[in-house]
C-alpha atoms as a PDB file:
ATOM      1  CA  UNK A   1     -14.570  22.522  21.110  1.00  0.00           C
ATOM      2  CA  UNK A   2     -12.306  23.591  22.974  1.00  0.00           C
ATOM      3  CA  UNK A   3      -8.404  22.179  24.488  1.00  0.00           C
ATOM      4  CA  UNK A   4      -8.196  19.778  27.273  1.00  0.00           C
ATOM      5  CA  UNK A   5      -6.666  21.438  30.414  1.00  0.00           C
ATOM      6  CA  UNK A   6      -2.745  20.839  31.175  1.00  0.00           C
ATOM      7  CA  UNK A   7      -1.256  17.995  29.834  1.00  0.00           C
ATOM      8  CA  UNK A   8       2.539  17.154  28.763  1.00  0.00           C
ATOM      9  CA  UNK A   9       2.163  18.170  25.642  1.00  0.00           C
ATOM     10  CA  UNK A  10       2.607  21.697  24.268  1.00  0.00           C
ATOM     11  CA  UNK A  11      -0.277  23.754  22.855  1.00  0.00           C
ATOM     12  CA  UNK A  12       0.962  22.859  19.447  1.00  0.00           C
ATOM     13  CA  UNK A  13       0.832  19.565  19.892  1.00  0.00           C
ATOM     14  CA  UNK A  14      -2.520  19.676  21.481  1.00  0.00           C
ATOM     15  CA  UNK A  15      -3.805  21.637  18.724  1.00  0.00           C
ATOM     16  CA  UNK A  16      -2.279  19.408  16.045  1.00  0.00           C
ATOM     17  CA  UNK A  17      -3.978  16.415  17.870  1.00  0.00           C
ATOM     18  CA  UNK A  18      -7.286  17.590  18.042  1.00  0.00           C
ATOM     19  CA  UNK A  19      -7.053  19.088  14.427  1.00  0.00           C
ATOM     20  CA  UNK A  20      -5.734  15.680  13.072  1.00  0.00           C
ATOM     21  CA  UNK A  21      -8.572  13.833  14.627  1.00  0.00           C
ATOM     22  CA  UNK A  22     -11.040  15.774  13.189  1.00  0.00           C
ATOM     23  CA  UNK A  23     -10.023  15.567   9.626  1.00  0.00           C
ATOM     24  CA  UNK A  24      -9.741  11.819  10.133  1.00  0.00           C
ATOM     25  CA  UNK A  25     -13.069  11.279  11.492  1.00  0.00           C
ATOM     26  CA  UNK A  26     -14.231  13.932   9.113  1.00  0.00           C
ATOM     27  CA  UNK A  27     -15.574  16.047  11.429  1.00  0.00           C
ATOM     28  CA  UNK A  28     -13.716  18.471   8.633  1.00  0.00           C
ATOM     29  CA  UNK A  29     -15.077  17.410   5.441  1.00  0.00           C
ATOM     30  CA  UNK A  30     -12.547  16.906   2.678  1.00  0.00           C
ATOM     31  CA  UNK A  31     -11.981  20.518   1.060  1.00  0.00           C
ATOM     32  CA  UNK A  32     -13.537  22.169   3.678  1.00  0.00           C
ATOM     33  CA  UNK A  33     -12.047  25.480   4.551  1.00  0.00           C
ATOM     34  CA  UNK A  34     -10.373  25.520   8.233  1.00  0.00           C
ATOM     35  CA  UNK A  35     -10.282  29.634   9.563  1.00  0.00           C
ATOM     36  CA  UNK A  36      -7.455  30.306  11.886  1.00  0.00           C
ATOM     37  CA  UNK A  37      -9.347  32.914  13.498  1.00  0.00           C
ATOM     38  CA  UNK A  38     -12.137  30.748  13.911  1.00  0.00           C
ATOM     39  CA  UNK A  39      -9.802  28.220  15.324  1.00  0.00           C
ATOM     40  CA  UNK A  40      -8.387  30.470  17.639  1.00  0.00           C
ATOM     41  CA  UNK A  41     -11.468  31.708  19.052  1.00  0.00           C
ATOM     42  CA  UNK A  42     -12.859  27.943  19.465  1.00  0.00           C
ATOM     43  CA  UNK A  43      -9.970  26.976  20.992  1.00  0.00           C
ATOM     44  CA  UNK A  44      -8.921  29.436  23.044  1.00  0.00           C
ATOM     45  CA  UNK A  45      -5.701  29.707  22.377  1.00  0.00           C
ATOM     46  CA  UNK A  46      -3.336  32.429  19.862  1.00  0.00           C
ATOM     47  CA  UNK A  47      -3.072  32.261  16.121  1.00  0.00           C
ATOM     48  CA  UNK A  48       0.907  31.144  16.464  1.00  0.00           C
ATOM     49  CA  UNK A  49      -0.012  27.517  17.434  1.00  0.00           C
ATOM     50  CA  UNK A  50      -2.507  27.070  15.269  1.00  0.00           C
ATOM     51  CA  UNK A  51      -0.319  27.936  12.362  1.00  0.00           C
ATOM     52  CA  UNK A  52       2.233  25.714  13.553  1.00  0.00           C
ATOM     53  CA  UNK A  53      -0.006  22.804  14.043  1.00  0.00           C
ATOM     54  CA  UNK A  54      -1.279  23.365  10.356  1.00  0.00           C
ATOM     55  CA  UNK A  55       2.009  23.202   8.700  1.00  0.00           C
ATOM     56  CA  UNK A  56       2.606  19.932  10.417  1.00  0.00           C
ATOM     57  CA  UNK A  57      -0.763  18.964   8.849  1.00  0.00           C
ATOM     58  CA  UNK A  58       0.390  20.494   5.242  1.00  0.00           C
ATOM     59  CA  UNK A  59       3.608  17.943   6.025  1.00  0.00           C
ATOM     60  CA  UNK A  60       1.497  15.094   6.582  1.00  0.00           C
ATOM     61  CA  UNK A  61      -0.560  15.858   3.253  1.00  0.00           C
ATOM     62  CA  UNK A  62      -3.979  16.399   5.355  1.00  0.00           C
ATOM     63  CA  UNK A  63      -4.020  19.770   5.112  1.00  0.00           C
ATOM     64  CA  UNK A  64      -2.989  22.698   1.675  1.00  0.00           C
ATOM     65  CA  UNK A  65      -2.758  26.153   1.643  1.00  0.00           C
ATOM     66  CA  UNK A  66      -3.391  27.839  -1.486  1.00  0.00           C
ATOM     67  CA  UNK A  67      -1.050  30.890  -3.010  1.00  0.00           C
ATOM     68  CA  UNK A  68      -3.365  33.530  -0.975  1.00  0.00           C
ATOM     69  CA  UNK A  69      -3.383  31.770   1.960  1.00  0.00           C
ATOM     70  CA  UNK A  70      -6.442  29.616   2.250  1.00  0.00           C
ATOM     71  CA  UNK A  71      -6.160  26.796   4.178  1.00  0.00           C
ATOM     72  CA  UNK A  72      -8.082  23.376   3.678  1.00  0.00           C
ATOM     73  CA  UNK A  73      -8.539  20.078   4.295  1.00  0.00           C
ATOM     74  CA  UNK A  74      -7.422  17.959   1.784  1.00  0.00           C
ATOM     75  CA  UNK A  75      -9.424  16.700  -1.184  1.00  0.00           C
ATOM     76  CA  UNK A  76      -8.711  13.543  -2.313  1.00  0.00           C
ATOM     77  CA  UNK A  77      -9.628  12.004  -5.988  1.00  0.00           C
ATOM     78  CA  UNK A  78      -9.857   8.760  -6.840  1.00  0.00           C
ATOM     79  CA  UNK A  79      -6.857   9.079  -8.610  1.00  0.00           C
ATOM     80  CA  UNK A  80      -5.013  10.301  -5.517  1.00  0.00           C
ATOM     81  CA  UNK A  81      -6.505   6.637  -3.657  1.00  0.00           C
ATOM     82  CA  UNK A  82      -5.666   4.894  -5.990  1.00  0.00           C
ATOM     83  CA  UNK A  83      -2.240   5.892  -6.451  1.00  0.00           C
ATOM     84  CA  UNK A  84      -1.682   5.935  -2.580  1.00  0.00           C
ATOM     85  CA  UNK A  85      -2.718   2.311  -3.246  1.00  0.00           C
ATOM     86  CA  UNK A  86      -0.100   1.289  -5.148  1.00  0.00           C
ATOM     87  CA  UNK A  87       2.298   3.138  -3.466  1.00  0.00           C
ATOM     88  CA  UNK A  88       2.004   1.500   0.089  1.00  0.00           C
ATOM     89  CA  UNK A  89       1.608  -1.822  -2.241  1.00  0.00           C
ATOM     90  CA  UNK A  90       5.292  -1.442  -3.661  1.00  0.00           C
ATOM     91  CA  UNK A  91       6.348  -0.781  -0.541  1.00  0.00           C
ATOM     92  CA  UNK A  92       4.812  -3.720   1.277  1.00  0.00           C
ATOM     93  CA  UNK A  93       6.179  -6.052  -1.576  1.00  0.00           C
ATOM     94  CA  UNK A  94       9.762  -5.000  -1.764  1.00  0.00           C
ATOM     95  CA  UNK A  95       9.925  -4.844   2.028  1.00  0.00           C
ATOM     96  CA  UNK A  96       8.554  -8.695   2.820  1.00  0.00           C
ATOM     97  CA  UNK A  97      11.058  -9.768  -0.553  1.00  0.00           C
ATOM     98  CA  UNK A  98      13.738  -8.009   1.354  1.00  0.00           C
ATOM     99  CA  UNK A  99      12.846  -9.996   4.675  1.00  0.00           C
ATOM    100  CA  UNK A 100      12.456 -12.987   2.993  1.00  0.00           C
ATOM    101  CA  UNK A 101      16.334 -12.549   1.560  1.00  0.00           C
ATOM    102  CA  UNK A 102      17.518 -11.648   5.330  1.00  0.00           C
ATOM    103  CA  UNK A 103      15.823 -14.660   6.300  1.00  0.00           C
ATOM    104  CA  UNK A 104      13.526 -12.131   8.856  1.00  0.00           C
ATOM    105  CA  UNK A 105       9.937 -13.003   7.814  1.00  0.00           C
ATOM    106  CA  UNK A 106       9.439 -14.868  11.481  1.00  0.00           C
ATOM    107  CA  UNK A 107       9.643 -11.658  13.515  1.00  0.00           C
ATOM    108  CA  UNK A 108       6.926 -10.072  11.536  1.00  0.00           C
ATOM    109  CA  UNK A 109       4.850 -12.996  13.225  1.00  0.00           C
ATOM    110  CA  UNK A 110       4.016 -11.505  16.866  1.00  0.00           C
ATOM    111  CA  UNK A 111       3.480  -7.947  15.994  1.00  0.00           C
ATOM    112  CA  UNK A 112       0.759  -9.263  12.710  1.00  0.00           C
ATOM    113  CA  UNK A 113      -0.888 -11.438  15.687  1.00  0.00           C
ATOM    114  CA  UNK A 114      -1.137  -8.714  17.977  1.00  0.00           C
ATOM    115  CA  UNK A 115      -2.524  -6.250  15.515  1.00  0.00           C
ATOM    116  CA  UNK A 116      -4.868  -9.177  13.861  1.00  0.00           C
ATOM    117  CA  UNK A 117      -6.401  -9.783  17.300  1.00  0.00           C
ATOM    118  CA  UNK A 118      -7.179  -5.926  17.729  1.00  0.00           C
ATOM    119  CA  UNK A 119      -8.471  -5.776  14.637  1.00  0.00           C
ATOM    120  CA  UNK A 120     -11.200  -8.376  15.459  1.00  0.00           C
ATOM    121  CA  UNK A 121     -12.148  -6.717  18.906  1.00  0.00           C
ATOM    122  CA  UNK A 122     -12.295  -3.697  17.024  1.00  0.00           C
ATOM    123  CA  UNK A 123     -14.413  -5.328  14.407  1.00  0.00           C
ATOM    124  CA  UNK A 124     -16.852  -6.531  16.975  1.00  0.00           C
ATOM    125  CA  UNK A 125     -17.371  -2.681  18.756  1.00  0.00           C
ATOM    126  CA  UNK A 126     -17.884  -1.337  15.374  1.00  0.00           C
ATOM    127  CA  UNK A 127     -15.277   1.384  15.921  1.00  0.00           C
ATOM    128  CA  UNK A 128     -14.541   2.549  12.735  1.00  0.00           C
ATOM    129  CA  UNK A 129     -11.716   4.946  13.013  1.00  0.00           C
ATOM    130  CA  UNK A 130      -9.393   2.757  15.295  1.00  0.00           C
ATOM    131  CA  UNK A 131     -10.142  -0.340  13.483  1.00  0.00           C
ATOM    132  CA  UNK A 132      -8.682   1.169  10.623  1.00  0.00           C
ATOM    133  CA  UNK A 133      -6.130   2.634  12.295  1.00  0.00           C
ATOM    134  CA  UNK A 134      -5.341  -0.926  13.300  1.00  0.00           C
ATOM    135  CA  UNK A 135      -5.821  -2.451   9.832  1.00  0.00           C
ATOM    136  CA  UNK A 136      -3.158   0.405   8.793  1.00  0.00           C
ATOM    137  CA  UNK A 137      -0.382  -0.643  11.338  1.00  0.00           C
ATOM    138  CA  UNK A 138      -0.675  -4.249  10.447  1.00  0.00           C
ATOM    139  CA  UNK A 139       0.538  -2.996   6.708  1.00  0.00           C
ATOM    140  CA  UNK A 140       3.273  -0.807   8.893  1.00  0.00           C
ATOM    141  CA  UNK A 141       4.736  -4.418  10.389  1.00  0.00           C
ATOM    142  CA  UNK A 142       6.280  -5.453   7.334  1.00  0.00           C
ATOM    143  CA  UNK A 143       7.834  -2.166   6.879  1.00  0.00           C
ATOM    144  CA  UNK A 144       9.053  -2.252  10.385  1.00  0.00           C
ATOM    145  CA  UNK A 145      10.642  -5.522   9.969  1.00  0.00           C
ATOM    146  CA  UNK A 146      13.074  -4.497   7.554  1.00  0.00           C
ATOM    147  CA  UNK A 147      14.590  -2.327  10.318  1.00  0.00           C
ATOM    148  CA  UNK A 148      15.331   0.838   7.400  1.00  0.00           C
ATOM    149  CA  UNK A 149      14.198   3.918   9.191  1.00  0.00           C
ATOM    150  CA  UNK A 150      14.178   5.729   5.989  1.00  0.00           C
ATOM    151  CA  UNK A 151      11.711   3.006   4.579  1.00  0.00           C
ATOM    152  CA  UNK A 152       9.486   3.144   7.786  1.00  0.00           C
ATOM    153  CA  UNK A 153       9.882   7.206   7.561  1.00  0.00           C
ATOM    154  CA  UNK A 154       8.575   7.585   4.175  1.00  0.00           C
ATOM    155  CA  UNK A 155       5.327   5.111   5.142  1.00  0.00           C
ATOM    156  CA  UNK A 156       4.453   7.336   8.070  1.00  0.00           C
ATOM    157  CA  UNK A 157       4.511  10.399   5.847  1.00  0.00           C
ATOM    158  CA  UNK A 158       1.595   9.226   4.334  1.00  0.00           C
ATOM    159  CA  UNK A 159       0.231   6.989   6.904  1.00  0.00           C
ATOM    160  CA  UNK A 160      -2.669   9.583   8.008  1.00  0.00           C
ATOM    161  CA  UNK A 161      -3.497  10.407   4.318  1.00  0.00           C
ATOM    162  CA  UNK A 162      -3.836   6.705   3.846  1.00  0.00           C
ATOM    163  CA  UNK A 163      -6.397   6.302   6.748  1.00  0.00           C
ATOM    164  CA  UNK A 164      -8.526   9.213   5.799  1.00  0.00           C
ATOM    165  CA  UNK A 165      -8.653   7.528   1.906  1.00  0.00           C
ATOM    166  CA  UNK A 166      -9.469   3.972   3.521  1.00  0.00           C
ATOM    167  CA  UNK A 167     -11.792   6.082   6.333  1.00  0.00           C
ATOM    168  CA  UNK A 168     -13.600   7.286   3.197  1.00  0.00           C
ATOM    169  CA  UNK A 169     -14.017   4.032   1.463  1.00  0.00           C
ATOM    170  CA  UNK A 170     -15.633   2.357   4.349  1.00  0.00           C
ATOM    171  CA  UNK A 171     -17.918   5.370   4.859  1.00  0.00           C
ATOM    172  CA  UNK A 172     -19.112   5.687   0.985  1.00  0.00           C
ATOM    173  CA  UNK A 173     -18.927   1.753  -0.001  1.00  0.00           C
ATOM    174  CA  UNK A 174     -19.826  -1.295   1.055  1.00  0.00           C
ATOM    175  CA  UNK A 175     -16.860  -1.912   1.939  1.00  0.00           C
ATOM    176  CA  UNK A 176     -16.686  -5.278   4.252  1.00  0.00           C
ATOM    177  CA  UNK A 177     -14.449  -5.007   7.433  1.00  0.00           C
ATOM    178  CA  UNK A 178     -14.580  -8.693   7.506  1.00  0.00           C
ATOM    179  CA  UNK A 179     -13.125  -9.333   4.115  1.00  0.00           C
ATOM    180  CA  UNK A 180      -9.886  -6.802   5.022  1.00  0.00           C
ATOM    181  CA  UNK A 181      -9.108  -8.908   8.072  1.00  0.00           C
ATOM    182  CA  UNK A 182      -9.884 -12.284   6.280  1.00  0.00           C
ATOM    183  CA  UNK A 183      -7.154 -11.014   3.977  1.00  0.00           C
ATOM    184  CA  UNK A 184      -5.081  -9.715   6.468  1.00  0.00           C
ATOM    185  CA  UNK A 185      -5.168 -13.507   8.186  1.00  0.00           C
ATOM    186  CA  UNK A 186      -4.224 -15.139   5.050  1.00  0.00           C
ATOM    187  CA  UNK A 187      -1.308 -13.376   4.868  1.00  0.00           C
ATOM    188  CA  UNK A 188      -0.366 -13.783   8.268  1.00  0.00           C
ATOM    189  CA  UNK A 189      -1.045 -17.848   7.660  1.00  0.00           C
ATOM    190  CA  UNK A 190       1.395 -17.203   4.519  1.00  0.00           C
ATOM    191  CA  UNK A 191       4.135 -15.527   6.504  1.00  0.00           C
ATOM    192  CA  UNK A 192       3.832 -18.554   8.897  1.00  0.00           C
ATOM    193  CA  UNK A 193       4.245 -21.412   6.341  1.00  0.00           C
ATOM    194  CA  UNK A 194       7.064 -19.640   4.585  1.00  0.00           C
ATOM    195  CA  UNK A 195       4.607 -19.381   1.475  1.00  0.00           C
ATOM    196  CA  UNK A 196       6.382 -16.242   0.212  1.00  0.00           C
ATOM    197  CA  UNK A 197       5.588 -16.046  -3.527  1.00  0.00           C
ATOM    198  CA  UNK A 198       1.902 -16.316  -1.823  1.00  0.00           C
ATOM    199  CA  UNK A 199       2.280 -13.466   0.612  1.00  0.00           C
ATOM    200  CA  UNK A 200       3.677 -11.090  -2.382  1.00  0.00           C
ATOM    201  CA  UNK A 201       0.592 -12.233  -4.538  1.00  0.00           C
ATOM    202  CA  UNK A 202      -1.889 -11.644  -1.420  1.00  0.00           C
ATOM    203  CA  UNK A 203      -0.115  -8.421  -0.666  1.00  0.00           C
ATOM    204  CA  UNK A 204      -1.123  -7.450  -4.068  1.00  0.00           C
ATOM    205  CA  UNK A 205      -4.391  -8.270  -4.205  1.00  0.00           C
ATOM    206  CA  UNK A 206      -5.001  -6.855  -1.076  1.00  0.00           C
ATOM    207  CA  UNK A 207      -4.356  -3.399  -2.320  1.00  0.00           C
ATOM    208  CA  UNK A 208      -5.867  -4.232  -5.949  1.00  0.00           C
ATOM    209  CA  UNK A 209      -8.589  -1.344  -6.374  1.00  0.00           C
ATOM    210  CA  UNK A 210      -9.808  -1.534  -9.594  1.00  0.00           C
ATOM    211  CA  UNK A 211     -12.775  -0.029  -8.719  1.00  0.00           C
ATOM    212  CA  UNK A 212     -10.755   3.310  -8.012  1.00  0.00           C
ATOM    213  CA  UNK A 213      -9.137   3.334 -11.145  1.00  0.00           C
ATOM    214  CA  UNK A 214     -12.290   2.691 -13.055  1.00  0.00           C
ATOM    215  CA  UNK A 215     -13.021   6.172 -11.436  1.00  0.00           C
ATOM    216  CA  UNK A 216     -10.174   8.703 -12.921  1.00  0.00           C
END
């Protein structure tokens, strides 16, 4: 494992890229310990980016550091899923009621089409970590359409940590990649009709998880 050769990005970046990836693919197990030194070595590069690329991780939520300095991936609960849940739920909801007020819901259309369509392709290759990548950003559009960059800010804080607790749930359940972009289609229909009370009732359902509050 080691860095690509010269790119246009800085070490740090190239370090926080590859170290990102890995979590999210779980080529880092959740809770498993990440040694700078090791890093270093590996990677062939100093300490100094590696610590910098780690507390952009530690921002993101992927990555702690304990009071003596251990660093680790992140271990979620089921408490901590569900919870992350509901909170890109609420947000979903009172960004499409705040479109739907601002008469915006119709430019949420081509970007939900776009992403729908690469989530079937992505579907049908089996690729796992884009498709729910994809599934993610399709959740982002609503967001987006309200055009608050505080609102859209404070979703991609916790963007990654959302794909690595969906990335889990595919890759410990039965979970059914066909039923997520069923869903995500009948909201997109419900956007299209102007169904609204419908899209805030699939919205919600969508991100209903009983199952990982019946766990915590």
């Amino acid at each position: 494992m080691t860095l690509s050769g010269w790119q246009k990005t800085t070490v740090k970046e190239q370090v926080y890229n590859l170290l990102k990836q890995n979590i999210l693919t779980q080529k880092y197990e959740m809770g498993e310990r990440l040694n700078i030194g090791n890093l270093s070595q590996q990677l062939g590069v100093s300490n100094s980016p590696i610590r910098e690329a780690i507390n952009m991780l530690v921002t993101e939520g992927l990555v702690t550091v304990s009071p003596n300095s251990t660093v680790s991936v992140v271990s979620l609960t089921m408490q901590d899923m569900y919870e992350l849940s509901q909170m890109i739920c609420f947000l979903q909801i009172g960004a499409y009621e705040y479109c739907v007020r601002q008469e915006m819901t119709q430019k949420l259309l081509t970007p939900m089409k776009r992403i729908l369509d690469r989530q079937h392709d992505l579907m049908a290759k089996g690729e796992l970590y884009e498709f729910v990548q994809a599934a993610n950003s399709f959740d982002r559009c609503i967001i987006e359409g309200t055009g608050n960059s505080r609102l859209l800010g404070n979703f991609d804080n916790v963007f990654a940590l959302f794909t690595l607790a969906a990335l889990y749930d595919y890759q410990h359940r039965d979970t059914d990649w066909r039923m997520n972009t069923a869903e995500h289609e009948q909201i997109y229909e419900a956007v299209l009709q102007q169904r609204h009370r419908q899209v805030v009732e699939l919205i919600d359902h969508h991100y209903s998880k009983p199952e990982w509050a019946d766990k915590w």
